[in-house]
C-alpha atoms as a PDB file:
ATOM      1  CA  UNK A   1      26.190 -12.907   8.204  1.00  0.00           C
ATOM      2  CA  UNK A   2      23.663 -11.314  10.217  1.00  0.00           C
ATOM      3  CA  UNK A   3      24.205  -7.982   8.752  1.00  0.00           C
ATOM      4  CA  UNK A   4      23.309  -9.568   5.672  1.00  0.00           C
ATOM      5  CA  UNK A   5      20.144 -10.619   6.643  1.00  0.00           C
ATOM      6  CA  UNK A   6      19.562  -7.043   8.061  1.00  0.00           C
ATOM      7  CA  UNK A   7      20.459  -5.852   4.382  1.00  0.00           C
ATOM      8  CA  UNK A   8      18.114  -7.521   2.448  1.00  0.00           C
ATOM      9  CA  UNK A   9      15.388  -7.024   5.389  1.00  0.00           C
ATOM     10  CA  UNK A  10      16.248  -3.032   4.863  1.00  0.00           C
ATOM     11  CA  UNK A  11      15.941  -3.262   1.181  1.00  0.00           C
ATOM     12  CA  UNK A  12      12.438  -5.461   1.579  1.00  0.00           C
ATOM     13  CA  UNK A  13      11.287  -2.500   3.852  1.00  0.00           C
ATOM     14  CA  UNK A  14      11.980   0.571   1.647  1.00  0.00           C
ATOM     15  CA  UNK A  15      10.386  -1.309  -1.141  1.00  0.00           C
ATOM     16  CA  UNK A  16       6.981  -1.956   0.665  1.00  0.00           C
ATOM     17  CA  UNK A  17       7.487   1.809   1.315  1.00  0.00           C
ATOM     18  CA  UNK A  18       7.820   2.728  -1.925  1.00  0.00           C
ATOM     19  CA  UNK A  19       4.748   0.999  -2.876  1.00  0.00           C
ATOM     20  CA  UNK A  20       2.474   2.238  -0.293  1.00  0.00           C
ATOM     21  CA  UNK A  21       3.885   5.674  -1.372  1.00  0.00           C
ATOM     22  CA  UNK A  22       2.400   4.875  -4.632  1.00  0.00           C
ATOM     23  CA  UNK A  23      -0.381   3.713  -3.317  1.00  0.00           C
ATOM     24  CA  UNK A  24      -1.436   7.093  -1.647  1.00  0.00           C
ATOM     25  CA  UNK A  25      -0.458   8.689  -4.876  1.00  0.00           C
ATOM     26  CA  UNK A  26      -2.423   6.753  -6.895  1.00  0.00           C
ATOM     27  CA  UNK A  27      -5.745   6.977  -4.672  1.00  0.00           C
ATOM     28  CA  UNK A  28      -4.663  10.443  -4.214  1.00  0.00           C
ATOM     29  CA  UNK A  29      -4.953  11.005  -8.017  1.00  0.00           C
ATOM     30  CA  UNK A  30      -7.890   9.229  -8.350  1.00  0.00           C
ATOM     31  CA  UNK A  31      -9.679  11.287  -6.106  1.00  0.00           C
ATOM     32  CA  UNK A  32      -8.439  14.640  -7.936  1.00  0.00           C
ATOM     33  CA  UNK A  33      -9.660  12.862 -11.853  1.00  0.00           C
ATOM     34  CA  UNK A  34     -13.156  12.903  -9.965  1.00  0.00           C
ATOM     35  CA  UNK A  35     -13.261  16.754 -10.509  1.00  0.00           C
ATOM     36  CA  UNK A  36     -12.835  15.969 -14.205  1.00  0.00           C
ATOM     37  CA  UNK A  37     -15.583  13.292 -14.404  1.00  0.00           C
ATOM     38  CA  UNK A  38     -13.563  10.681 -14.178  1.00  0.00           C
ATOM     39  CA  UNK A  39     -13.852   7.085 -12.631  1.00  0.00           C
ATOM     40  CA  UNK A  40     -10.546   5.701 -11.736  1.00  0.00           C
ATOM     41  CA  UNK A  41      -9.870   1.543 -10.776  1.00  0.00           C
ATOM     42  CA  UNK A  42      -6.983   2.032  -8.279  1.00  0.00           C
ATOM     43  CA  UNK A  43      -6.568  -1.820  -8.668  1.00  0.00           C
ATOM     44  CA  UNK A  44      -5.505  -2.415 -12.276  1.00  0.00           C
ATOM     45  CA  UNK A  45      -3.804   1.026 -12.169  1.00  0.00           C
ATOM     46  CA  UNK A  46      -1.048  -0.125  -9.076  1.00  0.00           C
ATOM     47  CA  UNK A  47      -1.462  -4.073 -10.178  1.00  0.00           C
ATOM     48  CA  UNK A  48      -1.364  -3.794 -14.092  1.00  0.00           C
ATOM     49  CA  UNK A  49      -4.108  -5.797 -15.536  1.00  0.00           C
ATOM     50  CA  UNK A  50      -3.281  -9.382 -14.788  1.00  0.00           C
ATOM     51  CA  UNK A  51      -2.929  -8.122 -10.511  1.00  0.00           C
ATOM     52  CA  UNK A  52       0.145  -9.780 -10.636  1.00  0.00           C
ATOM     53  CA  UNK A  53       2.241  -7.238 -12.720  1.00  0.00           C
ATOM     54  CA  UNK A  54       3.965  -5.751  -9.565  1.00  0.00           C
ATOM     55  CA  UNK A  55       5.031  -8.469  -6.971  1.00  0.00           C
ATOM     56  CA  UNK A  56       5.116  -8.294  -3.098  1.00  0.00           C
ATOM     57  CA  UNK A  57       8.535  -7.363  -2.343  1.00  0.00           C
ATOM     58  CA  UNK A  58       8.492 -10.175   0.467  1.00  0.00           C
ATOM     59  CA  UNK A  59       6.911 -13.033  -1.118  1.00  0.00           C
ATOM     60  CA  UNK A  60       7.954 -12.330  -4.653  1.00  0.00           C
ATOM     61  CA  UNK A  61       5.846 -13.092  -7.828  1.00  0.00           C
ATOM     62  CA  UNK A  62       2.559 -14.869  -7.844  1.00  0.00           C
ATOM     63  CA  UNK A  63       1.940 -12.334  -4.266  1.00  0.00           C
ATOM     64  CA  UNK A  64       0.613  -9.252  -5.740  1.00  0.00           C
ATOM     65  CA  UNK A  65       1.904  -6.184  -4.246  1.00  0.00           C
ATOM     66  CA  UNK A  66      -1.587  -4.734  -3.817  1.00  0.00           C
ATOM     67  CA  UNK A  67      -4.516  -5.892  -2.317  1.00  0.00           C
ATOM     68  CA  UNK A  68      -8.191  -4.453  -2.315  1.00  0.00           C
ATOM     69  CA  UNK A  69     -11.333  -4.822  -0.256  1.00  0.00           C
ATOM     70  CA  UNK A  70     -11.072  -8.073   1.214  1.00  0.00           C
ATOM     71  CA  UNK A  71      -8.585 -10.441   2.957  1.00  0.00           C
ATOM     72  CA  UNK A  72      -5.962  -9.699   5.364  1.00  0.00           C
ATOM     73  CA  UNK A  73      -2.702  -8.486   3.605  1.00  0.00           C
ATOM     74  CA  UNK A  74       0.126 -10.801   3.766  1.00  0.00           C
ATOM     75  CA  UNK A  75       3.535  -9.641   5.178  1.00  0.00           C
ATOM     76  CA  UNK A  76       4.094  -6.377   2.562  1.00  0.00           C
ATOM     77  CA  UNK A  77       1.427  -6.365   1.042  1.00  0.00           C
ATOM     78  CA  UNK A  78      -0.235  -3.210   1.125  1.00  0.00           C
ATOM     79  CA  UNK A  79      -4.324  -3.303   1.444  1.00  0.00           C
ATOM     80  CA  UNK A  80      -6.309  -0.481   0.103  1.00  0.00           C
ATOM     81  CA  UNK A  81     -10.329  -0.389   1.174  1.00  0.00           C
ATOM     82  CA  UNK A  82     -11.767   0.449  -2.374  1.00  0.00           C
ATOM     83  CA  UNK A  83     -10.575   0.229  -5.965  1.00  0.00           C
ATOM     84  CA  UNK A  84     -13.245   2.129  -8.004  1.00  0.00           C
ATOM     85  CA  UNK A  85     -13.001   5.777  -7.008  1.00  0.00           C
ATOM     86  CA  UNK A  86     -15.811   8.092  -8.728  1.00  0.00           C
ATOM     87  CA  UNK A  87     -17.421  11.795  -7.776  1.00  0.00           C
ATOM     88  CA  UNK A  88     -20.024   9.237  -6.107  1.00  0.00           C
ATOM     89  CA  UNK A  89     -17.701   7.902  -3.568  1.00  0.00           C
ATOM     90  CA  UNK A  90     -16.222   6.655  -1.458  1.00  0.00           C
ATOM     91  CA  UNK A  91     -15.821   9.196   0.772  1.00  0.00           C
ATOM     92  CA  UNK A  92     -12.469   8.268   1.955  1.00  0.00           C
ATOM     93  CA  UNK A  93      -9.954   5.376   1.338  1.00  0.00           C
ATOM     94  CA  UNK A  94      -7.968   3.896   3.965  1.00  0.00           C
ATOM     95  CA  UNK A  95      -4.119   2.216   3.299  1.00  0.00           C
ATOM     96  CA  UNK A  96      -2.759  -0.126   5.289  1.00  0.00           C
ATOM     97  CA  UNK A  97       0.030  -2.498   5.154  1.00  0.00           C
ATOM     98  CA  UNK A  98       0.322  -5.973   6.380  1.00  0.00           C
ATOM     99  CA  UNK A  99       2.666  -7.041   9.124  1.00  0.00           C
ATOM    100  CA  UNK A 100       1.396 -10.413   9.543  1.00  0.00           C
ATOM    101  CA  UNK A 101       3.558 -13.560   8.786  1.00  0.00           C
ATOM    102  CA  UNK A 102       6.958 -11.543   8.708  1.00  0.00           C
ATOM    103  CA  UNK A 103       9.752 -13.897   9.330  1.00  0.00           C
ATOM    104  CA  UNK A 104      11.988 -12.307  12.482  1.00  0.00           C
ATOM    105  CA  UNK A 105      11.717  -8.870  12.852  1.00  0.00           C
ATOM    106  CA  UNK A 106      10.667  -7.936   9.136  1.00  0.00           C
ATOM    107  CA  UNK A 107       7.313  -6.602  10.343  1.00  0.00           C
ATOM    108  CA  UNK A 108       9.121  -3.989  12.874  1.00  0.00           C
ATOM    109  CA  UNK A 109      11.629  -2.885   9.739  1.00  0.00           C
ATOM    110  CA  UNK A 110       8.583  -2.191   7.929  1.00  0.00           C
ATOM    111  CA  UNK A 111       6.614  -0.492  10.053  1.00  0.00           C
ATOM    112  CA  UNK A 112       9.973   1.329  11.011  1.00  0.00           C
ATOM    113  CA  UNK A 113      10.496   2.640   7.488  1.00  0.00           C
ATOM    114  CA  UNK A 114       7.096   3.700   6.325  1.00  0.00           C
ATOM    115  CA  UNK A 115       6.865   5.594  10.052  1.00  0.00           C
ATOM    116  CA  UNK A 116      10.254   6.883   8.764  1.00  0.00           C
ATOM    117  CA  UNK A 117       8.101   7.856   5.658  1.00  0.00           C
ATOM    118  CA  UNK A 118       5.555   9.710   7.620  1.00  0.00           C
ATOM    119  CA  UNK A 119       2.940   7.038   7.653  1.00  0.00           C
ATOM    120  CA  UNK A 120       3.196   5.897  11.131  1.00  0.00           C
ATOM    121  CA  UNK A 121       0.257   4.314  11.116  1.00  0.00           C
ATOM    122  CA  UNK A 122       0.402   2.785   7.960  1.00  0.00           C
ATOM    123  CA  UNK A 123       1.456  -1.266   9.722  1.00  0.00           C
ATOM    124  CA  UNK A 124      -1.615  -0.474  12.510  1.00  0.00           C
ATOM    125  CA  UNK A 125      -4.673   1.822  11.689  1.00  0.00           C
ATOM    126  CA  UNK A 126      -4.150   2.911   8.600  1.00  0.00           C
ATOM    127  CA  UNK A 127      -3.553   6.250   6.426  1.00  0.00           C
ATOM    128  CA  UNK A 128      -6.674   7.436   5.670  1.00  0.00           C
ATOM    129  CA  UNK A 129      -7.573   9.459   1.803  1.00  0.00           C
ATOM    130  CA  UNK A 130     -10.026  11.545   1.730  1.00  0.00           C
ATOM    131  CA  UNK A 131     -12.604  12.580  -1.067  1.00  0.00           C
ATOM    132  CA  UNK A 132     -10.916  16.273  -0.923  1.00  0.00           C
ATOM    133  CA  UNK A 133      -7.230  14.851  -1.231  1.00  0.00           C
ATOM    134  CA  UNK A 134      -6.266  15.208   2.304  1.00  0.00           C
ATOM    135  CA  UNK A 135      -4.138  12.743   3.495  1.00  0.00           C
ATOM    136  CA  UNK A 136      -4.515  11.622   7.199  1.00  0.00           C
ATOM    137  CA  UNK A 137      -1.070  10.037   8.196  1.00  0.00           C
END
């Protein structure tokens, strides 16, 4: 029984890694549309537009999997600093994903996998984005 639990806890892992890899894509992206004029919403384009579209892997649906500026992200949820991203600013975007709450040792399978991912920092200080696309792991 207790490798099952370590199953699903692996599986709950590499899918809040997935989404903060999409994350960083997405704000990525947005960053590289500014050349072109354009004004991306990170938000509805990760969430959908009812923010609820995409579900935190731990808590399941009515958690969204994203969360932006404001709040502490619950266990999985992955917290991005700014959802409208124009050639005005912001300078940089910072990822990060929450740890807090995790039942048993969730939080240190998730911090595990997205340092696995080369985001390190990702459960503590953050990734940072910057205007230019670099990505600061």
């Amino acid at each position: 029984l207790p490798q099952y639990f370590q199953y699903i806890q692996t599986a709950k892992a590499q899918a809040v890694t997935a989404n903060f890899k999409m994350a960083v894509d997405a704000v990525t992206n947005a960053y590289a549309a500014t050349n072109n004029g354009q004004v991306s919403n990170v938000y509805t384009t990760l969430n959908g537009q009812s923010a609820k579209d995409i579900a935190d892997p731990v808590y399941g649906r009515g958690t969204p999997a994203f969360l932006v500026t404001g709040g502490v992200p619950v266990c999985g949820q992955v917290a991005i600093t700014s959802s409208v991203i124009s050639a005005a600013g912001p300078a940089s975007v910072t990822l990060t994903v929450g740890t807090t709450g995790c039942s048993g040792s969730l939080g240190t399978s998730i911090a595990a996998a997205l340092s696995a991912a080369q985001f390190p920092h990702a459960a503590s200080s953050g990734v940072v984005v910057q205007q230019n696309g670099s990505v600061q792991n």
